[in-house]
Protein backbone atom coordinates (compact mmCIF):
# COMPACT_ATOMS: atom_id res chain seq x y z
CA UNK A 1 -8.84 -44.95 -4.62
CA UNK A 2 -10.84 -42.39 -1.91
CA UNK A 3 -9.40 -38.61 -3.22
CA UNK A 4 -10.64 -36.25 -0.88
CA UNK A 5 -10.41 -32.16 -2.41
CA UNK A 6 -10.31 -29.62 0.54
CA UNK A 7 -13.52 -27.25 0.30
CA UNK A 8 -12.38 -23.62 1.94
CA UNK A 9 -12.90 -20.45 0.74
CA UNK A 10 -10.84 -20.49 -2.53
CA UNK A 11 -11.75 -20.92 -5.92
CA UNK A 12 -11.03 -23.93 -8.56
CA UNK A 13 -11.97 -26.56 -6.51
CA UNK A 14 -14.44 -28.04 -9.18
CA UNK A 15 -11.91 -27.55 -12.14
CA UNK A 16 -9.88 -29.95 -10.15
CA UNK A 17 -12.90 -32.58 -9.83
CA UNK A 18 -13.30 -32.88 -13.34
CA UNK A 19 -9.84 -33.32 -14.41
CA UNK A 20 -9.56 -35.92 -12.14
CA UNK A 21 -13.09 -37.09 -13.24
CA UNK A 22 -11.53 -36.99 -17.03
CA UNK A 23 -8.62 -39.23 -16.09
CA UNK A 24 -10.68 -41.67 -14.11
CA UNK A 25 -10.44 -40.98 -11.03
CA UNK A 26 -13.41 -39.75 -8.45
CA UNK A 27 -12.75 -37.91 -5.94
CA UNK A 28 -14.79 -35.92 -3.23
CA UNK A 29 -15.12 -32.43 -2.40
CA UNK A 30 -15.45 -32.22 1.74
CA UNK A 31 -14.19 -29.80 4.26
CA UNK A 32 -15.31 -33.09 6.65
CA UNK A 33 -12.43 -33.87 9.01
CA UNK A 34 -13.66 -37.58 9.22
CA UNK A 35 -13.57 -37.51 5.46
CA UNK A 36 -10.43 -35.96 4.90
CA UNK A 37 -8.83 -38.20 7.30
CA UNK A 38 -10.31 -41.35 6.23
CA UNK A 39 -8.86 -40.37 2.02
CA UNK A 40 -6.24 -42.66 0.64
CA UNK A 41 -4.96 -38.93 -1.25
CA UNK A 42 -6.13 -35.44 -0.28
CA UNK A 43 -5.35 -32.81 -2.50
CA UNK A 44 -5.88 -28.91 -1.36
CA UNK A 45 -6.15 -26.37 -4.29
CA UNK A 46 -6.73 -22.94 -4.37
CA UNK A 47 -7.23 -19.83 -6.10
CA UNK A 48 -7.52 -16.71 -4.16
CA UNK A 49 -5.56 -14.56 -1.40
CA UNK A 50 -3.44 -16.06 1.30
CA UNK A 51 -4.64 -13.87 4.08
CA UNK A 52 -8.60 -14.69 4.12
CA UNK A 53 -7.96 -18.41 3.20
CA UNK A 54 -5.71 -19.11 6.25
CA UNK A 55 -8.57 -16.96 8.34
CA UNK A 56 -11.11 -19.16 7.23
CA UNK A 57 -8.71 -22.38 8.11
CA UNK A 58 -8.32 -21.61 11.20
CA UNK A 59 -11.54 -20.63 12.07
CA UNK A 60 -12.65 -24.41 11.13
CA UNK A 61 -9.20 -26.24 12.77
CA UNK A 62 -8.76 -27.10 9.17
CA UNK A 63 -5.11 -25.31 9.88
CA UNK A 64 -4.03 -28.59 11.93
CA UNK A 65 -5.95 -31.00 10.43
CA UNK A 66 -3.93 -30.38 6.93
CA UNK A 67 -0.61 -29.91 9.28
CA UNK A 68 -1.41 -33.70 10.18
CA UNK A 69 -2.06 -35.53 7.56
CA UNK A 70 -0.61 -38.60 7.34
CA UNK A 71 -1.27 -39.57 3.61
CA UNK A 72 -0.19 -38.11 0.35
CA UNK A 73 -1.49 -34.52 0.22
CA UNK A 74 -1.06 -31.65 -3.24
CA UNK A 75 -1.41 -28.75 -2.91
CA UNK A 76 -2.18 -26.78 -5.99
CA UNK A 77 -1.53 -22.73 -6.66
CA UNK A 78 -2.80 -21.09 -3.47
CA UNK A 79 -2.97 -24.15 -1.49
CA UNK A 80 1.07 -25.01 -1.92
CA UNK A 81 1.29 -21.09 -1.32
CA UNK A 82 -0.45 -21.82 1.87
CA UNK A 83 1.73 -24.80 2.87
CA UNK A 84 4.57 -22.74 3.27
CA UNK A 85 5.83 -20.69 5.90
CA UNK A 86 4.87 -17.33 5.28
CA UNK A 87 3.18 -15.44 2.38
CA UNK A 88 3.95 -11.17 1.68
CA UNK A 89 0.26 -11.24 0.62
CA UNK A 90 -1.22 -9.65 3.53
CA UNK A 91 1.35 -10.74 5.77
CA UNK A 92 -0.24 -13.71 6.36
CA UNK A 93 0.94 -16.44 8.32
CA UNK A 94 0.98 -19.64 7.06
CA UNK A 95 0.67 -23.72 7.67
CA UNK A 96 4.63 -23.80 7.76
CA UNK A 97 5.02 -27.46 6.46
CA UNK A 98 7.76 -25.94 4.10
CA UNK A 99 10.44 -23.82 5.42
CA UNK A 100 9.95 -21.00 2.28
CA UNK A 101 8.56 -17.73 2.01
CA UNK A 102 5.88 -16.56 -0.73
CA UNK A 103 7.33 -12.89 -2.38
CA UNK A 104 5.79 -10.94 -4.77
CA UNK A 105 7.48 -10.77 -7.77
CA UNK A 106 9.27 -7.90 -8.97
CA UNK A 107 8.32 -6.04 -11.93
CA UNK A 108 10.54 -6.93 -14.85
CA UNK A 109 12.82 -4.51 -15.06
CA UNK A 110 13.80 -4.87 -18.94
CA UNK A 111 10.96 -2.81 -21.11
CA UNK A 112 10.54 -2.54 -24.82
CA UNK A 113 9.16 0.60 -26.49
CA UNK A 114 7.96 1.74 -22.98
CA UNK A 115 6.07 -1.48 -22.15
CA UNK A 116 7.22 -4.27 -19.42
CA UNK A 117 8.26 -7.52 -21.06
CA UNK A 118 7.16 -9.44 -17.67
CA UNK A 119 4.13 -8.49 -16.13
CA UNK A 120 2.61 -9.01 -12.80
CA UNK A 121 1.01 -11.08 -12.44
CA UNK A 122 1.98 -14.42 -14.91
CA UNK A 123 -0.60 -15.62 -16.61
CA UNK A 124 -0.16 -18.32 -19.13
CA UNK A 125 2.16 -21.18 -20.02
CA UNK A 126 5.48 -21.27 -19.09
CA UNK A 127 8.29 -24.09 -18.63
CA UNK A 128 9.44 -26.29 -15.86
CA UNK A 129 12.23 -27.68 -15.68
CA UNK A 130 14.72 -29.95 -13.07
CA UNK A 131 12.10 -32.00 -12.48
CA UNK A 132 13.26 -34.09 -9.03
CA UNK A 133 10.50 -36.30 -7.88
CA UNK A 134 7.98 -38.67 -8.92
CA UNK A 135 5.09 -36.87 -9.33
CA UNK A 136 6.99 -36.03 -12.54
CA UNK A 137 7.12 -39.31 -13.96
CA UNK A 138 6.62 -39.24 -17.51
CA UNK A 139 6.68 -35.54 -17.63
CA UNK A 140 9.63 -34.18 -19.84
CA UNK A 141 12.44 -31.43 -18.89
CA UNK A 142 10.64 -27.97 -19.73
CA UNK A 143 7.39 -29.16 -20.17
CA UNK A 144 4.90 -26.15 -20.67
CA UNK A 145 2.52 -25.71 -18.00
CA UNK A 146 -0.39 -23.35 -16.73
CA UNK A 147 0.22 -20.41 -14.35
CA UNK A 148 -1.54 -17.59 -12.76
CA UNK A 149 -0.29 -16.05 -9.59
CA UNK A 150 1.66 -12.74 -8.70
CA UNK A 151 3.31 -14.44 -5.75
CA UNK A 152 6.43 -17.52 -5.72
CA UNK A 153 8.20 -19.50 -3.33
CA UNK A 154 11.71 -18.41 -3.49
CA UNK A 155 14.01 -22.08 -4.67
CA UNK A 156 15.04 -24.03 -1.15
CA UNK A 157 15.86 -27.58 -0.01
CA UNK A 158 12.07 -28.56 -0.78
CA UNK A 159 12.59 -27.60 -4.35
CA UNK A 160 11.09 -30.53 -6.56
CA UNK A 161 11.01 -28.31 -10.31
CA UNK A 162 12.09 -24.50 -11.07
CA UNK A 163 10.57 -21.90 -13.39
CA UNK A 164 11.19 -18.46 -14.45
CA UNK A 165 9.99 -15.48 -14.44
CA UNK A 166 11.73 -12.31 -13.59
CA UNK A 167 13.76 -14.47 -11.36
CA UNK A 168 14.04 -18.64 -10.96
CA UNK A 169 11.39 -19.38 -8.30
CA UNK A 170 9.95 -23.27 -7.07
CA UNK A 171 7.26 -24.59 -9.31
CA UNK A 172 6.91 -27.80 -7.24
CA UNK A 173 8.08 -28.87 -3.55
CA UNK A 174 8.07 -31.96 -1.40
CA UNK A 175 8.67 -32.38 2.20
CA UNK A 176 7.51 -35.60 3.31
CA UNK A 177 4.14 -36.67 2.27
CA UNK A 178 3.39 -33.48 1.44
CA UNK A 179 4.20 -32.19 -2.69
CA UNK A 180 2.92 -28.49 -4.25
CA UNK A 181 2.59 -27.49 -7.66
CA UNK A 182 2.53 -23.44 -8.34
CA UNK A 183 1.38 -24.67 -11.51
CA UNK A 184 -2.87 -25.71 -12.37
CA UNK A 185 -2.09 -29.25 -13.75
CA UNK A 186 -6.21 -29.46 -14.30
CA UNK A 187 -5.41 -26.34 -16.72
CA UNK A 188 -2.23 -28.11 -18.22
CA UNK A 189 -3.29 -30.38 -20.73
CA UNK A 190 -1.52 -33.60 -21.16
CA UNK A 191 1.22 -32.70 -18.66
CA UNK A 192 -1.14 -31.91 -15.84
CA UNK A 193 -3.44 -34.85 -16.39
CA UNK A 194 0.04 -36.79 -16.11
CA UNK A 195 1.04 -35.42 -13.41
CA UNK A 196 -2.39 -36.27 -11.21
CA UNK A 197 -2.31 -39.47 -12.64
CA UNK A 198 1.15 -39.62 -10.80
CA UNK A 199 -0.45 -38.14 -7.60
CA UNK A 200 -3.21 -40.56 -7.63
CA UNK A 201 -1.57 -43.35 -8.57
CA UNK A 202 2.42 -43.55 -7.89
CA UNK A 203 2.90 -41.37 -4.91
């Protein structure tokens, strides 16, 4: 199996080696269009800010080579962000593979004692559930997984699991050969090593 991890500009690329490293699978870390294109999978994470990232795509064509991929790609965090069609985070303009929008979220409006129950941004574990694909094979209705982002795709017809907070948003979409994960599944424990054993392995 030949996993090829997009190198850009945005952070956790190497946390995503090693879980797939930990499940038994190698993978390379290239920003090599030859490379890239030649990978049975191709997974594109990210941690970072929408704007700069698609500015440093599309200063390398890396914009339309992900656009084009043929095989099985994940994106992960930023990099599903990025695969959508627009992002409020700078106004940037994204890859447009799916046909949602990245918000911010609102505040929580519900306090206690003066204090916000939901904060901006999430950070932490939270559930996912209508699981519709897959990638979630093995993976139980409101598993717990990983977050940290202040932005969400808003639920659509690409909508492949749900979460909450402050409002339902998509945890997970599909179009094609192409899947994203809000979630870290390298920072998910059993459930995210499942779920890249999926990737790698079923999809």
């Amino acid at each position: 199996m030949n996993i090829a991890i997009i190198k850009y500009n945005a952070g956790n690329i190497q946390s995503v080696l090693y879980a797939l490293e930990r499940i038994g699978f190698s993978a390379k870390v290239t920003d090599d269009e030859n490379e890239i294109l030649s990978a049975d999978k191709v997974i594109f994470p990210g941690v970072g800010e929408a704007s700069s990232a698609m500015k440093y795509l599309r200063e390398r064509n890396l914009d339309t080579l992900i656009k084009n991929l043929q095989q099985p790609v994940l994106g992960i965090c930023l990099g599903m962000q990025l695969m959508c069609r627009h992002s409020e985070e700078n106004d940037a303009r994204c890859l447009g593979i799916f046909d949602e929008d990245v918000k911010l979220f609102s505040p929580s409006p519900l306090e206690r004692d003066g204090v916000r129950l939901l904060k901006v941004p999430q950070i932490g574990w939270n559930n996912i559930y209508n699981l519709q694909s897959p990638l979630f094979a093995g993976v139980q209705e409101n598993s717990y997984v990983y977050l940290v982002h202040s932005y969400a795709a808003a639920l659509g017809e690409h909508t492949i699991a749900t979460a909450d907070y402050v409002q339902p948003y998509s945890t997970a979409l599909h179009k094609n050969n192409f899947y994203g994960v809000q979630f870290h599944p390298e920072k998910s424990a059993e459930v995210g090593e499942q779920i890249l054993r999926n990737f790698a392995e079923n999809i």
